[in-house]
C-alpha atoms as a PDB file:
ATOM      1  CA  UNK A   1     158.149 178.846  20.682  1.00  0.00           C
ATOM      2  CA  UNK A   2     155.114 181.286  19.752  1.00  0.00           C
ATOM      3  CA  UNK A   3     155.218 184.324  21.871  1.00  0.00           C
ATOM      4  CA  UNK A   4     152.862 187.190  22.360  1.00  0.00           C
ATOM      5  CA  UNK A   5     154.780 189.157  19.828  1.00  0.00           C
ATOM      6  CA  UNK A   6     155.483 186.367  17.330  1.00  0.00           C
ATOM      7  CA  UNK A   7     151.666 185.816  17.985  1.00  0.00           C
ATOM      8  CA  UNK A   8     150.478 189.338  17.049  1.00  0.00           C
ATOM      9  CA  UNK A   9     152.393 189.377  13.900  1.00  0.00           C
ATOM     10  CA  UNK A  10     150.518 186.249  12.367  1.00  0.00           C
ATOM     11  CA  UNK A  11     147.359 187.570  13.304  1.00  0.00           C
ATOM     12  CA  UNK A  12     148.320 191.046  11.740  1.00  0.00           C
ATOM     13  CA  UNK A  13     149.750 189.451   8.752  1.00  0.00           C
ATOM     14  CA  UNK A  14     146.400 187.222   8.395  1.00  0.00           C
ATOM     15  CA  UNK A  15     144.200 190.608   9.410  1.00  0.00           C
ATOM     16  CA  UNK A  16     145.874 192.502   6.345  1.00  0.00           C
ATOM     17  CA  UNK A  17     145.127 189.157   4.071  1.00  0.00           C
ATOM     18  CA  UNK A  18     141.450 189.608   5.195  1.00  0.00           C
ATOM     19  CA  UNK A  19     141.217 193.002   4.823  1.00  0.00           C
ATOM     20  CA  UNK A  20     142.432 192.992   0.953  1.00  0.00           C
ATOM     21  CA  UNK A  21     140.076 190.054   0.384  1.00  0.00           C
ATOM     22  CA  UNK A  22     137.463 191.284   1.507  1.00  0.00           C
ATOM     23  CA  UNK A  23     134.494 191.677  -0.451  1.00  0.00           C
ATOM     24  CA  UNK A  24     132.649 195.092  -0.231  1.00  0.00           C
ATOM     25  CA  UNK A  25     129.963 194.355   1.388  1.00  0.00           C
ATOM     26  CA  UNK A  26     131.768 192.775   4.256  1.00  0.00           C
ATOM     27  CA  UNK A  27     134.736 195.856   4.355  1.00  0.00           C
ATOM     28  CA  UNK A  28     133.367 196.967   7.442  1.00  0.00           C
ATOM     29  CA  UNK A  29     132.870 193.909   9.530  1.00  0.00           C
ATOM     30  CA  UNK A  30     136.502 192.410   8.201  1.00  0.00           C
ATOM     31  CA  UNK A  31     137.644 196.455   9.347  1.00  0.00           C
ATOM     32  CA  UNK A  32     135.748 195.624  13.215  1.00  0.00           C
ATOM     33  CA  UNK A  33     137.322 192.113  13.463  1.00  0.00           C
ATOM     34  CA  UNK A  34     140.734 193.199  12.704  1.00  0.00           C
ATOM     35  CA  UNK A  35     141.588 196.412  15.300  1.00  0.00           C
ATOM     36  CA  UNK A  36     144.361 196.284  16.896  1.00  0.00           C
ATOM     37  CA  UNK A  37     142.531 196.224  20.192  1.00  0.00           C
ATOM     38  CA  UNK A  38     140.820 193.465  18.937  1.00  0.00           C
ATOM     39  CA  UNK A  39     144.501 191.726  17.502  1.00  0.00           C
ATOM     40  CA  UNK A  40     145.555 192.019  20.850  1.00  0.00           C
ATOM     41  CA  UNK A  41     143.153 190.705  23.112  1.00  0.00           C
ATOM     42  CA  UNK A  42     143.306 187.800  20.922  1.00  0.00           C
ATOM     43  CA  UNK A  43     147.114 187.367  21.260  1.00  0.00           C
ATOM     44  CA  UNK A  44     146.784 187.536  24.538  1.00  0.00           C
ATOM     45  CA  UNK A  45     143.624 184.792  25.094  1.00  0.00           C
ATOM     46  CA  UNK A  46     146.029 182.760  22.683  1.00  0.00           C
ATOM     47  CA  UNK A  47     148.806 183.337  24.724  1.00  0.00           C
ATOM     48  CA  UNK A  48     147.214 182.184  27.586  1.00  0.00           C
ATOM     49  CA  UNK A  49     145.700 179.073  26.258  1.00  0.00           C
ATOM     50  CA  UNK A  50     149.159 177.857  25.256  1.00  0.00           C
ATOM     51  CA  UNK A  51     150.566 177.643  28.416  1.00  0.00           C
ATOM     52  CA  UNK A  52     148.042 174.460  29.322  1.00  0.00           C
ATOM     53  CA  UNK A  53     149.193 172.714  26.119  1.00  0.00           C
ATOM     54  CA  UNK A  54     151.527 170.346  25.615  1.00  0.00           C
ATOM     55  CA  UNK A  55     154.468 171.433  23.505  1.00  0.00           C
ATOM     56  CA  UNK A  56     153.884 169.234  20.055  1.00  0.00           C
ATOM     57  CA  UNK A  57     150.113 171.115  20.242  1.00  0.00           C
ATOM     58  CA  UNK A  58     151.002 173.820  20.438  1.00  0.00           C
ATOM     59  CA  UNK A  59     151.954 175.129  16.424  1.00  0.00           C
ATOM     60  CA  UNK A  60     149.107 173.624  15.441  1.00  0.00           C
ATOM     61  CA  UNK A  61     146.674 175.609  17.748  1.00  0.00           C
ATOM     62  CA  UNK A  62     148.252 178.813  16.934  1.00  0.00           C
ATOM     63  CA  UNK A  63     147.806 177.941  13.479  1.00  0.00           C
ATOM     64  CA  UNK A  64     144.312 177.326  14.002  1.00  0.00           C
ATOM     65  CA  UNK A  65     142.998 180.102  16.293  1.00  0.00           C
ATOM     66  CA  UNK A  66     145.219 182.802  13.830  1.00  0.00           C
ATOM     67  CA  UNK A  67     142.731 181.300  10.516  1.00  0.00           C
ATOM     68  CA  UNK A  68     139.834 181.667  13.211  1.00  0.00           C
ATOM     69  CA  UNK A  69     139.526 185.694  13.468  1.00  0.00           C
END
């Protein structure tokens, strides 16, 4: 069951991946992406979109809009 919480932490985990990947020319958009304003409006949208999925989608979406920041 992803929750908002369980939700946040992948996309903070991910965001901190970015940001040590990041090359330096893109430091500042990867640093505008990942704000934790930003990690939480998206939580929330993916939050939201969850409850119309069926249950056996639902993994795999979270998995897919986390990769999408």
């Amino acid at each position: 069951m992803h929750d908002y919480m369980s939700v946040l932490a992948l996309l903070h985990a991910y965001a901190a991946d970015q940001r040590s990947r990041a090359l330096l020319g893109k430091q500042a958009e990867i640093a505008n992406k990942t704000t934790e304003r930003t990690l939480r409006n998206r939580a929330k949208i993916i939050c939201e979109r969850l409850l119309d999925l069926p249950a056996p989608e639902r993994t795999q979406f979270v998995e897919r809009a986390v990769r999408h920041l």
